[in-house]
Protein backbone atom coordinates (compact mmCIF):
# COMPACT_ATOMS: atom_id res chain seq x y z
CA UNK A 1 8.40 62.10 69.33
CA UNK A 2 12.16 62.36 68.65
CA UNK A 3 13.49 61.78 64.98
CA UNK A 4 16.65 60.55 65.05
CA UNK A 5 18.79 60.81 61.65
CA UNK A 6 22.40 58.83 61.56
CA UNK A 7 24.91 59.57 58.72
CA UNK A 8 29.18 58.77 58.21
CA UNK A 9 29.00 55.51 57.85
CA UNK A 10 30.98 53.70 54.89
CA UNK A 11 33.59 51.33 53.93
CA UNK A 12 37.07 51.65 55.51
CA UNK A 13 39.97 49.79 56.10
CA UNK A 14 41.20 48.12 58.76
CA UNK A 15 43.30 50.91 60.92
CA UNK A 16 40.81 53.49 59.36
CA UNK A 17 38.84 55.99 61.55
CA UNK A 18 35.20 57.18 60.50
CA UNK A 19 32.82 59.91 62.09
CA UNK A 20 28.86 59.14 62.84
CA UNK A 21 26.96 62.05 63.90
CA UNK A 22 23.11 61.40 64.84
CA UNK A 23 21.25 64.68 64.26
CA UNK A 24 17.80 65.09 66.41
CA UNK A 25 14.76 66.88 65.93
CA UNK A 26 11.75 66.93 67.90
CA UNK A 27 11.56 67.00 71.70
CA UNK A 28 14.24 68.67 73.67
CA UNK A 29 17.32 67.18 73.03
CA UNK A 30 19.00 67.86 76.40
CA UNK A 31 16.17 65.88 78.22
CA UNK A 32 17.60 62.42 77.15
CA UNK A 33 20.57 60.36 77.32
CA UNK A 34 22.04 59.14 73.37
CA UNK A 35 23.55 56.36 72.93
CA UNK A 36 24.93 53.71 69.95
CA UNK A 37 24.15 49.99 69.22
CA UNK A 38 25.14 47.98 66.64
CA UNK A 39 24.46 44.51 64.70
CA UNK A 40 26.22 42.39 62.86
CA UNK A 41 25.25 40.15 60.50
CA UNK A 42 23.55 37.00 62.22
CA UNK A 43 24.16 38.57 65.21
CA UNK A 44 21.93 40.53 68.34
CA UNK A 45 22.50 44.17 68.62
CA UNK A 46 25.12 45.29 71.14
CA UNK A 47 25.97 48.44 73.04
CA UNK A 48 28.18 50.26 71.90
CA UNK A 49 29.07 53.74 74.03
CA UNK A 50 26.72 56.15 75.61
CA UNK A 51 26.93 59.82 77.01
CA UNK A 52 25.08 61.51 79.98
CA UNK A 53 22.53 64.57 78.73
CA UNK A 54 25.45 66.99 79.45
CA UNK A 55 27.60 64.98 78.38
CA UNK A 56 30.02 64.78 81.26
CA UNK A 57 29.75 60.84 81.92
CA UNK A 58 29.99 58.53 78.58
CA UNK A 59 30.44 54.84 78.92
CA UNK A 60 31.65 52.32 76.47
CA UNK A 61 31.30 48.51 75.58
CA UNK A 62 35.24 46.93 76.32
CA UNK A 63 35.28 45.94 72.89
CA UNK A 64 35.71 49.81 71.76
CA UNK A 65 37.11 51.47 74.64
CA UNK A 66 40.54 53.10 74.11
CA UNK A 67 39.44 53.22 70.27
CA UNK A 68 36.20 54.79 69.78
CA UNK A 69 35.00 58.46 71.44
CA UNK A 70 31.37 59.46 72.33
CA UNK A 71 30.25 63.09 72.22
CA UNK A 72 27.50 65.54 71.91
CA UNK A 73 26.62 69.26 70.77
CA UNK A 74 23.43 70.13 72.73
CA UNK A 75 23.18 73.52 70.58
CA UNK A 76 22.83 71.13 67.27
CA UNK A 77 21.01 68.58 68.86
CA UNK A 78 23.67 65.84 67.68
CA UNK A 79 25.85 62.93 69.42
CA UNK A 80 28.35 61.74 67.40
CA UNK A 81 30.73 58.33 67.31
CA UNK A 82 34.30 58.94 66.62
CA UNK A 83 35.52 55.87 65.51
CA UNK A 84 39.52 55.01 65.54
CA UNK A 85 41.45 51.80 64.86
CA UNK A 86 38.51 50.53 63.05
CA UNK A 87 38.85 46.42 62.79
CA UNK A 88 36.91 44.57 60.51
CA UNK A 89 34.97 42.78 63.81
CA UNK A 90 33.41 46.43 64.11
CA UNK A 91 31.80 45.98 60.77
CA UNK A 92 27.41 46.12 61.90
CA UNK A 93 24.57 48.72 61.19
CA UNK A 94 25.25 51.22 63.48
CA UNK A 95 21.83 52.49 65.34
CA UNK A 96 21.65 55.87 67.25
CA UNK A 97 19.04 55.65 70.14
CA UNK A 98 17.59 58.40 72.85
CA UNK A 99 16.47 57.46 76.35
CA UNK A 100 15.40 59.78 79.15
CA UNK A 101 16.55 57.67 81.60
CA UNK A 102 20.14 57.28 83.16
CA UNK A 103 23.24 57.03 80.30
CA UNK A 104 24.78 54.32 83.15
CA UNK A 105 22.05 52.13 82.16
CA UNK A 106 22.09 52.00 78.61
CA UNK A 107 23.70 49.16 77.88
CA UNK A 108 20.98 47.23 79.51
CA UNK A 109 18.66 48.91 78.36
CA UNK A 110 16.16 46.43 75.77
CA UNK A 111 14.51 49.01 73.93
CA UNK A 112 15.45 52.33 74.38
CA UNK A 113 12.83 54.74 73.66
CA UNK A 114 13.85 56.24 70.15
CA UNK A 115 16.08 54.44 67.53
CA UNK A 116 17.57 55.70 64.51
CA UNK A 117 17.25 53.96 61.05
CA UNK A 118 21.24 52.98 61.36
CA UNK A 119 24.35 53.54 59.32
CA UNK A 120 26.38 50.64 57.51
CA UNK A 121 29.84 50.84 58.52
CA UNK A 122 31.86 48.52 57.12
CA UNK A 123 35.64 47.66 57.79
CA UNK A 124 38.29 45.70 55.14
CA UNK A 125 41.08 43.45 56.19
C-alpha cells in the first residue's frame, strides 16, 4: 500500500501562484510514476501533469503547460505541483495519484493505482 497525503491548496487570485506537495509513505517511492488530476465541479477528472520515477521526463495537460511545473524529491518521498498564472478555470480538487507503470501514459490512465484524498484549490476573478 502507498498513502498518499496532498496539502497547499487554498484560495488565490487570479494571476496567483500556489505550491501542492504530495508526501508518500509506504512502498518505495522511487518504484512508481506520480502524477496530478483534478475535478471541477460537475465535471470528470482530468490530467493534469505527470513526472517519470527519476524525474527526468514530466508531461503536462495543454491547458497548464507554460504555467504550471511538476517535480519530485525521491529522498522525501514527495512530488509537488507548482502552480503559476493561476486562472479561475483551474479552480477543481486537486488529486495526487502513484502508478508503477510508464509517466507517458498517465494521462490515460483510468484508475491509477493509488489516489490521494485531494486538495481544494480555488482561484478568484
Amino acid at each position: 500500500q502507498v498513502q498518499l497525503v496532498e496539502s497547499g491548496g487554498g484560495l488565490v487570485q487570479a494571476g496567483g501562484s500556489l505550491r501542492l506537495s504530495c508526501a508518500a509513505s509506504g512502498r518505495t517511492f522511487i518504484n512508481y510514476a506520480m502524477g496530478w488530476f483534478r475535478q471541477a465541479p460537475g465535471k470528470e477528472r482530468e490530467f493534469v501533469a505527470a513526472i517519470a520515477r527519476t524525474g527526468i521526463s514530466t508531461y503536462y495537460a495543454d491547458s497548464v503547460k507554460g504555467r504550471f511545473t511538476i517535480s519530485r524529491d525521491n529522498a522525501k518521498n514527495t512530488v509537488y505541483l507548482q502552480m503559476n498564472s493561476l486562472k479561475p478555470e483551474d479552480t477543481a480538487v486537486y488529486y495526487c495519484a502513484a502508478d508503477g507503470g510508464a509517466a507517458a501514459k498517465f494521462r490515460s490512465i483510468a484508475a491509477p493505482d493509488y489516489w490521494g484524498q485531494g486538495t481544494q484549490v480555488t482561484v478568484s476573478s
